[in-house]
C-alpha atoms as a PDB file:
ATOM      1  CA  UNK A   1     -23.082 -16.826  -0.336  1.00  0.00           C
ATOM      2  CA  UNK A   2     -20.108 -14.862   1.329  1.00  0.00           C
ATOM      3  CA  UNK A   3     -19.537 -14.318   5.067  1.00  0.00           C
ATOM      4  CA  UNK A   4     -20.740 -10.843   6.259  1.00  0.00           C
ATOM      5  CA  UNK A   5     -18.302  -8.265   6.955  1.00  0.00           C
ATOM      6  CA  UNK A   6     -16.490  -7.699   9.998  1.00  0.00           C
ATOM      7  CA  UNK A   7     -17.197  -4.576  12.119  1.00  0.00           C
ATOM      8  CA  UNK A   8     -15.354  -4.143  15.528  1.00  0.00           C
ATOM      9  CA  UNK A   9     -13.716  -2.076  17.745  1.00  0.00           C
ATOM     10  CA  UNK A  10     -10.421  -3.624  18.654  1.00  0.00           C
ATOM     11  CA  UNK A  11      -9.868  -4.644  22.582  1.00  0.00           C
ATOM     12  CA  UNK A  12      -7.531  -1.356  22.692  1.00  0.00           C
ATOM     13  CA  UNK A  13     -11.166   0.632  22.280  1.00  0.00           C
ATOM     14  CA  UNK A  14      -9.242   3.344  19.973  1.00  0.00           C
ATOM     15  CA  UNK A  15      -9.160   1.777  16.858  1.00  0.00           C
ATOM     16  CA  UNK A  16     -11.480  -0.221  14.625  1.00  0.00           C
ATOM     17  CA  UNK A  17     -11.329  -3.503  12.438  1.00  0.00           C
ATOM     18  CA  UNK A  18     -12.798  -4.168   9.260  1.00  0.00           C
ATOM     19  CA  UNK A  19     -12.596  -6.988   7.605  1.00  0.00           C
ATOM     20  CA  UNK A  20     -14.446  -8.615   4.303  1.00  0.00           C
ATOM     21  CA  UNK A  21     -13.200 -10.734   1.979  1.00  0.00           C
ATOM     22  CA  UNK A  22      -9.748  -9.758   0.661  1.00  0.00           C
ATOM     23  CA  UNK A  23     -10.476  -6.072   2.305  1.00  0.00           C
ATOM     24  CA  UNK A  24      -8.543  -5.865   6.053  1.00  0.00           C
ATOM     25  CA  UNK A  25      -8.482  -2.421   7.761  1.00  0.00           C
ATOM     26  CA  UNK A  26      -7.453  -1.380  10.610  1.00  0.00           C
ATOM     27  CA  UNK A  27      -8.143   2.364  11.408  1.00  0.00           C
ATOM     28  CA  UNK A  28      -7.767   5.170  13.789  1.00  0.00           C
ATOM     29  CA  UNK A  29      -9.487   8.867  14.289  1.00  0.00           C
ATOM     30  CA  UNK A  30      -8.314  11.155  16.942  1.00  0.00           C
ATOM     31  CA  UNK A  31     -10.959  14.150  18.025  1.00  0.00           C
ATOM     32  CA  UNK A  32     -13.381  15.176  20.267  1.00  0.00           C
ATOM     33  CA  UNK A  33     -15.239  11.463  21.805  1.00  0.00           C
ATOM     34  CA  UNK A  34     -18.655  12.757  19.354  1.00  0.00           C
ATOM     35  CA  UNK A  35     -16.838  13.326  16.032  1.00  0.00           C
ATOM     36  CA  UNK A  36     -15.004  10.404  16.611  1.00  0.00           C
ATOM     37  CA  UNK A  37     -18.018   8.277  17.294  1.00  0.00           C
ATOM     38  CA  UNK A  38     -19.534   9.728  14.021  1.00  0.00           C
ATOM     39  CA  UNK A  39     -16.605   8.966  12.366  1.00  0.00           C
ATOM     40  CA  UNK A  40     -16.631   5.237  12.894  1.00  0.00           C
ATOM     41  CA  UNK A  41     -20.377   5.028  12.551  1.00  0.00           C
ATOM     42  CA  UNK A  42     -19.707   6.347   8.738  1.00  0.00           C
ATOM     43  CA  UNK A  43     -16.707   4.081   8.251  1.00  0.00           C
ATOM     44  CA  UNK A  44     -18.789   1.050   9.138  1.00  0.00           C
ATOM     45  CA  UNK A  45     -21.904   1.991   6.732  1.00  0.00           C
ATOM     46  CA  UNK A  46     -19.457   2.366   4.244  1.00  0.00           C
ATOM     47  CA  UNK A  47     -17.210  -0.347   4.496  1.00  0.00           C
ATOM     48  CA  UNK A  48     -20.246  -2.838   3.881  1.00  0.00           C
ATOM     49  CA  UNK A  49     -20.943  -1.489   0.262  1.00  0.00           C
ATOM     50  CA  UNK A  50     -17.414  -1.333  -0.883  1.00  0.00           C
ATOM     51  CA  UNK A  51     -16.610  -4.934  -2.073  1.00  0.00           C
ATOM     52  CA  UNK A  52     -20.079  -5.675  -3.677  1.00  0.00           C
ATOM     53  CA  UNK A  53     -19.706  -2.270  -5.655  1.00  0.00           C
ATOM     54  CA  UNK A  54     -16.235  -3.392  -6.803  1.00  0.00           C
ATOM     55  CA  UNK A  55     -16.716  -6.652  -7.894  1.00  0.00           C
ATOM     56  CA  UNK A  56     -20.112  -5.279  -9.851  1.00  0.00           C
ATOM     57  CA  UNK A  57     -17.041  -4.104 -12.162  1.00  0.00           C
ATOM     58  CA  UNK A  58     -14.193  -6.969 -11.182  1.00  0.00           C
ATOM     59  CA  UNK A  59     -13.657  -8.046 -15.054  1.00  0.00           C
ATOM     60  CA  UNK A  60     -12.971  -4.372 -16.221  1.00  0.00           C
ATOM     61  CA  UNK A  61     -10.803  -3.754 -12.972  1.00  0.00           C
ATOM     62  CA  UNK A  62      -8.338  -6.793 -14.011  1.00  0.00           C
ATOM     63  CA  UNK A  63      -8.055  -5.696 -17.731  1.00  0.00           C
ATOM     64  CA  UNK A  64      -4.748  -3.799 -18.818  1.00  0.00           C
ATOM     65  CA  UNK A  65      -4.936  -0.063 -18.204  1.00  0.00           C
ATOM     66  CA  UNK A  66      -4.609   1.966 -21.762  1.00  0.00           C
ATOM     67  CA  UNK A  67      -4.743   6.171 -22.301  1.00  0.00           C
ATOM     68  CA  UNK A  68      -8.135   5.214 -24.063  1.00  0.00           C
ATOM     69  CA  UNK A  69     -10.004   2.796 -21.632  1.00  0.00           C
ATOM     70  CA  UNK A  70     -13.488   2.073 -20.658  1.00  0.00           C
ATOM     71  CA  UNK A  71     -13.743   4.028 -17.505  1.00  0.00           C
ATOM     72  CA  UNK A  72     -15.100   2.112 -14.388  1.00  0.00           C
ATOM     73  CA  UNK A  73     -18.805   3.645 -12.376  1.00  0.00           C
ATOM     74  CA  UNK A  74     -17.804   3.221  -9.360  1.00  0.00           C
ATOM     75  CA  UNK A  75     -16.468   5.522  -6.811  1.00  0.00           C
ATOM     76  CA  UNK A  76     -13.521   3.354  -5.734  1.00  0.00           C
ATOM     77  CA  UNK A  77     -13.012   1.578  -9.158  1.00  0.00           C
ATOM     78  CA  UNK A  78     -12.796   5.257 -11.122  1.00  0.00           C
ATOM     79  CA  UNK A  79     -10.009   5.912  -8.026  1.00  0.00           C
ATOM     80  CA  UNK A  80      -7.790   2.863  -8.653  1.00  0.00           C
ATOM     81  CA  UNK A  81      -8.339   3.780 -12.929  1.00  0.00           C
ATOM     82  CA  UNK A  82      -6.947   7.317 -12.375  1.00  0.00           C
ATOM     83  CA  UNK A  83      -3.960   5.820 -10.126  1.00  0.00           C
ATOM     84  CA  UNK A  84      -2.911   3.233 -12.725  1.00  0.00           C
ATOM     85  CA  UNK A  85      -3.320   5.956 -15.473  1.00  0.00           C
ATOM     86  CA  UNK A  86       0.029   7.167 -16.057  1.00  0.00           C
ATOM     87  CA  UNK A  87       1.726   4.386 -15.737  1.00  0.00           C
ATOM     88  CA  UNK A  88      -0.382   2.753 -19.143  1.00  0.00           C
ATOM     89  CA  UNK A  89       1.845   3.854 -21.815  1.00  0.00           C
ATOM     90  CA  UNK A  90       5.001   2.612 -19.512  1.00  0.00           C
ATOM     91  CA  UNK A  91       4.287  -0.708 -17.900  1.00  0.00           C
ATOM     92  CA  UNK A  92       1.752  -3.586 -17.833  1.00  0.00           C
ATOM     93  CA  UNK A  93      -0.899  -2.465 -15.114  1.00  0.00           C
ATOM     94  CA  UNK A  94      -4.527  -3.149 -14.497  1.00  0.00           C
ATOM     95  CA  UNK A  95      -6.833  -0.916 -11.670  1.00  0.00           C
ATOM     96  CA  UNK A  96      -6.127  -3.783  -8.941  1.00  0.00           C
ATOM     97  CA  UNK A  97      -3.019  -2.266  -8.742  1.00  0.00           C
ATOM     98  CA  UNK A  98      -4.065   0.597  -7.044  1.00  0.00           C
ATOM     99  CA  UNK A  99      -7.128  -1.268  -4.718  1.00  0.00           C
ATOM    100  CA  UNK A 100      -6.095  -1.349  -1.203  1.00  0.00           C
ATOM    101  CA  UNK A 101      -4.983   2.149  -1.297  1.00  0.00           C
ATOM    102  CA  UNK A 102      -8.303   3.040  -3.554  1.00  0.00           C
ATOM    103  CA  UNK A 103     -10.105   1.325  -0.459  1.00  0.00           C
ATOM    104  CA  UNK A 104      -8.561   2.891   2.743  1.00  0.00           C
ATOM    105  CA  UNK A 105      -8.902   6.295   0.631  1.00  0.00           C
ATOM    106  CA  UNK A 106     -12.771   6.099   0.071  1.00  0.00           C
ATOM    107  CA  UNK A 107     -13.211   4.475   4.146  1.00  0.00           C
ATOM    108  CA  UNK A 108     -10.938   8.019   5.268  1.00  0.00           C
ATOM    109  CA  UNK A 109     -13.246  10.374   2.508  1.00  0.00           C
ATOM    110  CA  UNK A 110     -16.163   9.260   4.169  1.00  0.00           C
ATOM    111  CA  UNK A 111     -14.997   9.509   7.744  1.00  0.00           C
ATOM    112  CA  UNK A 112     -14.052  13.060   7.290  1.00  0.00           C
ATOM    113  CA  UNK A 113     -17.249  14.169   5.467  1.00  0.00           C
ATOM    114  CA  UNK A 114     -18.854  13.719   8.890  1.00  0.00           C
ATOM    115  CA  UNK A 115     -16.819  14.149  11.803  1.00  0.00           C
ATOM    116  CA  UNK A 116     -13.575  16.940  12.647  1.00  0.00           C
ATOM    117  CA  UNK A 117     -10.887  15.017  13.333  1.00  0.00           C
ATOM    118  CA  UNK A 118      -7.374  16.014  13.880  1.00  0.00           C
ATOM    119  CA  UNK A 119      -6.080  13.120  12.725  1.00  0.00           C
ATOM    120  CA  UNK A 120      -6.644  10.068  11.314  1.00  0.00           C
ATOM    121  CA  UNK A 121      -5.283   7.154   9.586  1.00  0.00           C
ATOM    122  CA  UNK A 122      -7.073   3.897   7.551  1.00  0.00           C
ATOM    123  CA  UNK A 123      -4.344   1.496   6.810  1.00  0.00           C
ATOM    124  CA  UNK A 124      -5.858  -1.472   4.604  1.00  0.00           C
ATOM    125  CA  UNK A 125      -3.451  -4.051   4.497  1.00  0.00           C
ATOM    126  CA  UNK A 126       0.179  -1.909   4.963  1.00  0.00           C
ATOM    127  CA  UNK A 127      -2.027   0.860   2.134  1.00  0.00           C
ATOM    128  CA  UNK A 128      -2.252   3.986   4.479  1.00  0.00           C
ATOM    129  CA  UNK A 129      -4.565   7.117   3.842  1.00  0.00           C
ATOM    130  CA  UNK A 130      -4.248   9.698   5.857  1.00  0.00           C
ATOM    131  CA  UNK A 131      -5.893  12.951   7.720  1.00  0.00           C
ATOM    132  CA  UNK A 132      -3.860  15.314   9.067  1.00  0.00           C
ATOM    133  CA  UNK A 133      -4.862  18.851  10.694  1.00  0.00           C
ATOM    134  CA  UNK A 134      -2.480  22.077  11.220  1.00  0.00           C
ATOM    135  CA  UNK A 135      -0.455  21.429  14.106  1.00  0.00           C
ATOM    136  CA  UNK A 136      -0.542  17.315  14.190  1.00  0.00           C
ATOM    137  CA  UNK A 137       1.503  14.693  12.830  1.00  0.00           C
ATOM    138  CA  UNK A 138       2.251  11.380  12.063  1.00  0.00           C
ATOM    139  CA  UNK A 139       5.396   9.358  12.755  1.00  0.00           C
ATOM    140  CA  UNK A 140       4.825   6.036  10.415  1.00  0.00           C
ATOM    141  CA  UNK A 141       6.714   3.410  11.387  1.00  0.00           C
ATOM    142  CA  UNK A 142       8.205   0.506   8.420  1.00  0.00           C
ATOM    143  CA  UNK A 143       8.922  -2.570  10.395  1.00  0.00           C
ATOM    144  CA  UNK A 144      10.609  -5.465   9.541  1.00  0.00           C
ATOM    145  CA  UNK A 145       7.150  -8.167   8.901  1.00  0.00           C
ATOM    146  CA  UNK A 146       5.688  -8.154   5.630  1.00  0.00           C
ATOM    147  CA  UNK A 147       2.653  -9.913   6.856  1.00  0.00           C
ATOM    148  CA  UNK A 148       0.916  -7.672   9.192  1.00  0.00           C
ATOM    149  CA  UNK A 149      -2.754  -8.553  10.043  1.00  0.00           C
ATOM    150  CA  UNK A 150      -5.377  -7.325  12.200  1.00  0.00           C
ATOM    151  CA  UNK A 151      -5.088 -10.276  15.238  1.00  0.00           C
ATOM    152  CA  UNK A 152      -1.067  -9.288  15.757  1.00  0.00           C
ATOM    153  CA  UNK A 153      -2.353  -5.890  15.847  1.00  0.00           C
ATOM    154  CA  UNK A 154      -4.811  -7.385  18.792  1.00  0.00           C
ATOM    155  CA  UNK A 155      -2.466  -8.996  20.505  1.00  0.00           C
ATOM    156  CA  UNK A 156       0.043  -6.323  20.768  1.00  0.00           C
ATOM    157  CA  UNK A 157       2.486  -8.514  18.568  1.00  0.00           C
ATOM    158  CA  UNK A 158       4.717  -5.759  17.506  1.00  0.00           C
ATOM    159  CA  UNK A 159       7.941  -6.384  15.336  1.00  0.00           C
ATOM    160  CA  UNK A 160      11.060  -3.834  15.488  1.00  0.00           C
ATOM    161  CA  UNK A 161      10.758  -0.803  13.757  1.00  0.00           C
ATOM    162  CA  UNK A 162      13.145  -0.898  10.665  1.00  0.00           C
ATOM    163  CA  UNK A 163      12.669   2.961   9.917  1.00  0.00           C
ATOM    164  CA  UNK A 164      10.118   5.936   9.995  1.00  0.00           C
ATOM    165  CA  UNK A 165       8.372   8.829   8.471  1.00  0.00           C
ATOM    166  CA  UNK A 166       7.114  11.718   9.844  1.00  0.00           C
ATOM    167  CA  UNK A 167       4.511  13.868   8.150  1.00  0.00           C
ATOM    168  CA  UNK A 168       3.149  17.448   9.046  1.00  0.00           C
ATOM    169  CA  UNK A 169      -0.359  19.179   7.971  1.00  0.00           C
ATOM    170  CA  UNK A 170       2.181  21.059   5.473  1.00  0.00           C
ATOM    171  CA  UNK A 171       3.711  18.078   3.730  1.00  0.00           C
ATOM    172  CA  UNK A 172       1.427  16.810   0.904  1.00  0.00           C
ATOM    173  CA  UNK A 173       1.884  12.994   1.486  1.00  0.00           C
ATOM    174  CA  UNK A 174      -1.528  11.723   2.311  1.00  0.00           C
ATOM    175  CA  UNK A 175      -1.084   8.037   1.205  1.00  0.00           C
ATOM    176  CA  UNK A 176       2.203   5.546   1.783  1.00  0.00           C
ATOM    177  CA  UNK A 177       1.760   2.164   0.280  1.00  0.00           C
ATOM    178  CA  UNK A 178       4.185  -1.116   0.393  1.00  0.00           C
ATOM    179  CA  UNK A 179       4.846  -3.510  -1.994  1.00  0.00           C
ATOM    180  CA  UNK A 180       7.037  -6.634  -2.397  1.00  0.00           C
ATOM    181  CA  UNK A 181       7.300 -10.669  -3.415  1.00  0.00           C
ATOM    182  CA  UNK A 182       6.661 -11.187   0.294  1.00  0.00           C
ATOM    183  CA  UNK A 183       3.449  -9.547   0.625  1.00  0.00           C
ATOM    184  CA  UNK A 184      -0.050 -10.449   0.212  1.00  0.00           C
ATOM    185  CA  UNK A 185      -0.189  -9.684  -3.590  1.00  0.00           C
ATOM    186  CA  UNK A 186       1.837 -10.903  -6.757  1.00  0.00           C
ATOM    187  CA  UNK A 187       4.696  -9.084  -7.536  1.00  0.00           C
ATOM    188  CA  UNK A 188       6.814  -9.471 -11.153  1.00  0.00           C
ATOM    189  CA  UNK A 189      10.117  -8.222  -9.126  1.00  0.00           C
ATOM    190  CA  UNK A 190      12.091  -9.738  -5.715  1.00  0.00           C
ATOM    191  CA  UNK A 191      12.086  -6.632  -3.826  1.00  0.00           C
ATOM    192  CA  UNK A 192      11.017  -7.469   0.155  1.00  0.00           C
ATOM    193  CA  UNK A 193       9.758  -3.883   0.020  1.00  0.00           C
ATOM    194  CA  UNK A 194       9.054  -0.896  -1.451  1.00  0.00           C
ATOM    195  CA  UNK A 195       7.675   1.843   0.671  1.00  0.00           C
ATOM    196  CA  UNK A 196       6.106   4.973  -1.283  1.00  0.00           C
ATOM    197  CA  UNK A 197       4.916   8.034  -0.161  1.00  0.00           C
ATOM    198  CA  UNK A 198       2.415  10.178  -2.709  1.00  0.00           C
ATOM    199  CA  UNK A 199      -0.110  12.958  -2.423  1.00  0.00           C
ATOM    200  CA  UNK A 200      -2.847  10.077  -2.089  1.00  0.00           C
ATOM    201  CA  UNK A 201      -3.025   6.110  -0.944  1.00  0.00           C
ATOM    202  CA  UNK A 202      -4.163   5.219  -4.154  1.00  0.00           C
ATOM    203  CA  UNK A 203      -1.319   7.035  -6.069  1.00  0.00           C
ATOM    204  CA  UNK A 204       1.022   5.466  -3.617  1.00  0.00           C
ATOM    205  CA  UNK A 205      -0.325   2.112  -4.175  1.00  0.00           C
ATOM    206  CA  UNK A 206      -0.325   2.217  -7.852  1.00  0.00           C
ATOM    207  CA  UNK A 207       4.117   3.512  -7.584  1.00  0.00           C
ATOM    208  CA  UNK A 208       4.808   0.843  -4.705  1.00  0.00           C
ATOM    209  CA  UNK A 209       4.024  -1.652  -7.563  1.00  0.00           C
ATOM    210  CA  UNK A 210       5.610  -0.518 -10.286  1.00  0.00           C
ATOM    211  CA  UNK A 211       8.786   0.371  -8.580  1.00  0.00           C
ATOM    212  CA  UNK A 212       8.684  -3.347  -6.967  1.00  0.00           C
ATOM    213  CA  UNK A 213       8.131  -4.983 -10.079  1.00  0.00           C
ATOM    214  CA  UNK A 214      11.249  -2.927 -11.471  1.00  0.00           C
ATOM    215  CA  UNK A 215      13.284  -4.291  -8.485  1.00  0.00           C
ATOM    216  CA  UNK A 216      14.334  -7.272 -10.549  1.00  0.00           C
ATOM    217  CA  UNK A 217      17.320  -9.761 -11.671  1.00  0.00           C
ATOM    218  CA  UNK A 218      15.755 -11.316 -14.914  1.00  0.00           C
ATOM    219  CA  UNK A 219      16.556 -14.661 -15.470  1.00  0.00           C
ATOM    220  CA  UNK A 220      18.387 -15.100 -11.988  1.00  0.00           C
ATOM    221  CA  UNK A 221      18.562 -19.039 -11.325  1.00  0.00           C
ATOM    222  CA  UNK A 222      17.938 -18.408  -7.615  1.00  0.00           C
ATOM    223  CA  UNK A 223      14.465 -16.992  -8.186  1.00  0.00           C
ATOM    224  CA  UNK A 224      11.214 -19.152  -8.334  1.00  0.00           C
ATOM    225  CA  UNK A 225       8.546 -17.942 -10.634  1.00  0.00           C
ATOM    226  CA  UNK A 226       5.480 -19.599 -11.344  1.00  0.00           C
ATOM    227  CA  UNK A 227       2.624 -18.093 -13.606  1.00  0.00           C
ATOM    228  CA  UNK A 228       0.049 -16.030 -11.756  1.00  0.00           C
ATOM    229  CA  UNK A 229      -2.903 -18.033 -13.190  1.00  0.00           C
ATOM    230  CA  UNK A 230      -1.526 -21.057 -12.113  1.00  0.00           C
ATOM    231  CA  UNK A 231      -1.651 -19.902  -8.137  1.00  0.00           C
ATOM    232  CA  UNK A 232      -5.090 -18.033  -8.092  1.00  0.00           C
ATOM    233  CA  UNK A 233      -6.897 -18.994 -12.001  1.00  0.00           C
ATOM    234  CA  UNK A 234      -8.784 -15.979 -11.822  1.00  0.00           C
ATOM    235  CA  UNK A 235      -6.419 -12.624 -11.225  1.00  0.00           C
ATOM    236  CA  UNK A 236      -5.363  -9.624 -13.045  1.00  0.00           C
ATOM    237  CA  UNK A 237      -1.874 -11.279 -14.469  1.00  0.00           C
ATOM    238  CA  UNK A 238      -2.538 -14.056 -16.200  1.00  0.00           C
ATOM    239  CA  UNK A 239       0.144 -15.612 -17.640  1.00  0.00           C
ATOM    240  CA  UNK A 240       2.750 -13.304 -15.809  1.00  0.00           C
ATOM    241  CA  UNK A 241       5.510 -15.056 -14.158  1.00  0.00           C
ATOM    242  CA  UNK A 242       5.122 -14.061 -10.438  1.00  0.00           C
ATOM    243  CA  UNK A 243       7.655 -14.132  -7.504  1.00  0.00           C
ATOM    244  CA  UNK A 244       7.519 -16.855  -5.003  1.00  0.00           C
ATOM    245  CA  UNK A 245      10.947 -17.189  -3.757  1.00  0.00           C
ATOM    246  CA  UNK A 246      13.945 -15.628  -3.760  1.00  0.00           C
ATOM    247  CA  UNK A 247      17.477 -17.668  -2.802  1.00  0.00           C
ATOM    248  CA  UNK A 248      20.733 -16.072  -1.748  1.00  0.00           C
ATOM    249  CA  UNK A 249      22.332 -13.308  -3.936  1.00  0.00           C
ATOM    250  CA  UNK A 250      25.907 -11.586  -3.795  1.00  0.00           C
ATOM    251  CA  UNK A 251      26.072  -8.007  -2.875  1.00  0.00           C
ATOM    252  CA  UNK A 252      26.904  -7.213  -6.396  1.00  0.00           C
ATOM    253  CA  UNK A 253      23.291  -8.910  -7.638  1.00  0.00           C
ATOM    254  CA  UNK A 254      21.568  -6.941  -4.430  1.00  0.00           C
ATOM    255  CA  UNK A 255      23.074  -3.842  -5.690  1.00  0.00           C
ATOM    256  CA  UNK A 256      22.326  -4.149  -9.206  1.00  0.00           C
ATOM    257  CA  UNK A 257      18.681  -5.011  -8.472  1.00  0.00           C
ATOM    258  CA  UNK A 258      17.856  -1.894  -5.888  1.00  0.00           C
ATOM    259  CA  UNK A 259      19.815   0.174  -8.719  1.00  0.00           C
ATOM    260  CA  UNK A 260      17.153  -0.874 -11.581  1.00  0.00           C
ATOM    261  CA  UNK A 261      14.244  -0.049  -9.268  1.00  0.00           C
ATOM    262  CA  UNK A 262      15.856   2.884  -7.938  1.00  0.00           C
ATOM    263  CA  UNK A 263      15.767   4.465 -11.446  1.00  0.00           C
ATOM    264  CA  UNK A 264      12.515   3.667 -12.069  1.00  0.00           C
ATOM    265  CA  UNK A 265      11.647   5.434  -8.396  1.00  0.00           C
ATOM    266  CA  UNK A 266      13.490   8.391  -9.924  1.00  0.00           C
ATOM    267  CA  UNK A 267      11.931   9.015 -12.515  1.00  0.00           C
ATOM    268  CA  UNK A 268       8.607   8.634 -10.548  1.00  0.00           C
ATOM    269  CA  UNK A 269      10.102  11.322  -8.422  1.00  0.00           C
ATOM    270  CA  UNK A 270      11.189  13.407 -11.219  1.00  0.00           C
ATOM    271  CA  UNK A 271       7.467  13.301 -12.752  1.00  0.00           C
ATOM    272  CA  UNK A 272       5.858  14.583 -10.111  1.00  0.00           C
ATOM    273  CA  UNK A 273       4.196  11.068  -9.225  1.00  0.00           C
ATOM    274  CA  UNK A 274       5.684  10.109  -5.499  1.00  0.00           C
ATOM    275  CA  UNK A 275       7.543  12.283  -3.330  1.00  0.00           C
ATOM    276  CA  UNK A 276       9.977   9.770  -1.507  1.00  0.00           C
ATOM    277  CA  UNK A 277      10.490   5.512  -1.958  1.00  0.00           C
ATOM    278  CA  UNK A 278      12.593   3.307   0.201  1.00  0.00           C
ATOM    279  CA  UNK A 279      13.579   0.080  -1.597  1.00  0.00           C
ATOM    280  CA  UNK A 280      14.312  -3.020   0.442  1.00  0.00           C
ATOM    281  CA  UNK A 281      16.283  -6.444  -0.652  1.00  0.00           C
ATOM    282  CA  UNK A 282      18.455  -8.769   1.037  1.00  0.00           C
ATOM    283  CA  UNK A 283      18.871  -6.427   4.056  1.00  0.00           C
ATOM    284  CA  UNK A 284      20.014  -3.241   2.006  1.00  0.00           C
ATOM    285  CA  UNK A 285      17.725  -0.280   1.409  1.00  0.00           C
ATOM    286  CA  UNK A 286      18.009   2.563  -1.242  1.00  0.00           C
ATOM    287  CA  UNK A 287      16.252   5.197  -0.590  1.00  0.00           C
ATOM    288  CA  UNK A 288      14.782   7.980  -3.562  1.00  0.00           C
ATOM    289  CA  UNK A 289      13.754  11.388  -2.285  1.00  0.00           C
ATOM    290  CA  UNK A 290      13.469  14.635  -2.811  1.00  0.00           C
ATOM    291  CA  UNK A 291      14.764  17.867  -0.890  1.00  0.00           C
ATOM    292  CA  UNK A 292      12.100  17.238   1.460  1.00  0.00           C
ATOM    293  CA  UNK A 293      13.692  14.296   3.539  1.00  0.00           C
ATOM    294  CA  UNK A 294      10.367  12.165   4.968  1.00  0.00           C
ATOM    295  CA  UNK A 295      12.060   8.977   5.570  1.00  0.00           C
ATOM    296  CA  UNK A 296      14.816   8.084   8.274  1.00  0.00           C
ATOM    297  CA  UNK A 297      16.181   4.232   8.539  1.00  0.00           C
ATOM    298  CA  UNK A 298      17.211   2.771  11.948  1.00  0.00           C
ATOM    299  CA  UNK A 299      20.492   1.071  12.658  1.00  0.00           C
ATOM    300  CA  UNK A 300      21.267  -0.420   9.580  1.00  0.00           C
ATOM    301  CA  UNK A 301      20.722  -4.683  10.262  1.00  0.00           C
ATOM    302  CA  UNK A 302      19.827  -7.779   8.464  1.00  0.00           C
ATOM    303  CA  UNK A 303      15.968  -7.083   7.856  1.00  0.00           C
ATOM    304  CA  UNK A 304      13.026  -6.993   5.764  1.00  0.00           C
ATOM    305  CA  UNK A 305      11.526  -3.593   5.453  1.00  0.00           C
ATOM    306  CA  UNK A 306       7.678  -4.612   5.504  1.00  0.00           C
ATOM    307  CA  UNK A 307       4.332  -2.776   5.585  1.00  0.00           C
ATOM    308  CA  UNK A 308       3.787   0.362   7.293  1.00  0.00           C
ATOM    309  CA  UNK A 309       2.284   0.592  10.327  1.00  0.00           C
ATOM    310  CA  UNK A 310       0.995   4.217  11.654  1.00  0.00           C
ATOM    311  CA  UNK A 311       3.241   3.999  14.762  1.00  0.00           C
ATOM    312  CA  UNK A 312       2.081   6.688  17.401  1.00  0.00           C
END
């Protein structure tokens, strides 16, 4: 029998923690004190149903996503199928790609089906979903940890900010997701990062880990890889060999790795599937956008773009 979940407000009294199993959120509504009390209250009811419905359907989840698929019941679980959709012809990809983002997006639906909020953000795990009203923003902040959990957010344990985003009610980036070797998932490439923004958290999920795993220097004798099975038996990749360190490389190898995952970002771009990507290895970023210019990088300086953190 598993713990129960997690409910709190964090010391700060603003935002709240959620926490069960693999699922760790930490979110945020701004509003009027009653809409943001209602808010939370719908958060928490929901939060407690989402991991039991999702492993109800776990073996289906961590099967290869194809154009003609069984399609998942659940709520959440149909989310993460339609994230990981267009990538099935292209790439190896299962549902869990597209979880965390799948998560925070269903936590933020039900939030706003209840309360007015100007604002509001659900970030499970670095996966972001978003609420914005006319006439409010969000600055996002990427910093520099890859490991961001809930007690440094308690204790006010805040790393430098490597870059930002800001995002109006009139852009349509609702979801930014990271991924990366470094995080708390498997990835098939040796980017530290890759930041995505798309029209949902799910959507931005599912890119983040394709354009990661693209982010790559086959064969490379200064990268560890292990099988995925052989770390956790019972996951999604199987057999895949997984990232689990990455030794020094030239500036020629950094280069030519950001450049294979930067076309793969483009192409993203140019389908309509992500509006912006920053890439992160070895302390050089590329970044992928469109017209519309969301991301800005700080002083360029040996770091590892990490997670995003809503930074207000």
């Amino acid at each position: 029998m598993r713990e129960l979940a997690v409910v709190r407000i964090l010391p700060d009294g603003r935002r709240m923690h959620l926490h069960d199993g693999p699922i760790d959120i930490v979110l945020e509504a701004f509003g009027p004190p009653d809409e943001i009390r209602a808010a939370y209250s719908a958060a928490a009811k929901r939060f407690v149903t989402v991991l039991d419905e999702l492993c109800s359907e776990l073996a289906l989840l961590r099967q290869q996503s194809r154009p003609i698929a069984t399609q998942p019941n659940g709520v959440v679980a149909r989310r993460m199928a339609e994230a990981v959709a267009p990538y099935a012809e292209r790439v190896f990809i299962t549902p869990m790609a597209a979880v965390a983002g799948a998560v925070a997006e269903e936590i933020l639906s039900a939030m706003t089906a209840v309360a007015d909020l100007t604002r509001a953000y659900v970030n499970d795990g670095g996966d972001i979903a978003l609420r914005i009203a006319r006439g409010h923003q969000f600055v996002v902040g990427m910093i520099e940890h890859s490991q961001w959990v809930a007690h440094r957010v308690e204790k006010s344990q805040f790393p430098s900010l490597f870059g930002k985003v800001t995002l109006g009610f009139a852009h349509p980036v609702r979801g930014i997701a990271t991924s990366g070797w470094r995080g708390r998932s498997f990835s098939l490439g040796i980017a530290d990062a890759v930041t995505v923004l798309a029209r949902s958290a799910s959507e931005a999920d599912a890119a983040a880990t394709v354009i990661a795993n693209a982010v790559d220097l086959p064969g490379h004798h200064a990268i560890t890889r292990l099988p995925a099975r052989e770390i956790v038996p019972d996951n999604d990749l199987g057999d895949f060999l997984v990232t689990r360190a990455v030794g020094n490389l030239t500036g020629n190898e950094i280069a030519e790795a950001l450049v294979a995952g930067a076309l793969v970002a483009e192409s993203l771009l140019s389908s309509d599937l992500i509006h912006s990507a920053a890439l992160h290895l070895g302390g050089e970023t590329r970044l992928v956008e469109a017209e519309s210019h969301y991301m800005s990088l700080a002083q360029p300086k040996p770091a590892t773009l990490a997670r995003s953190r809503v930074h207000v």
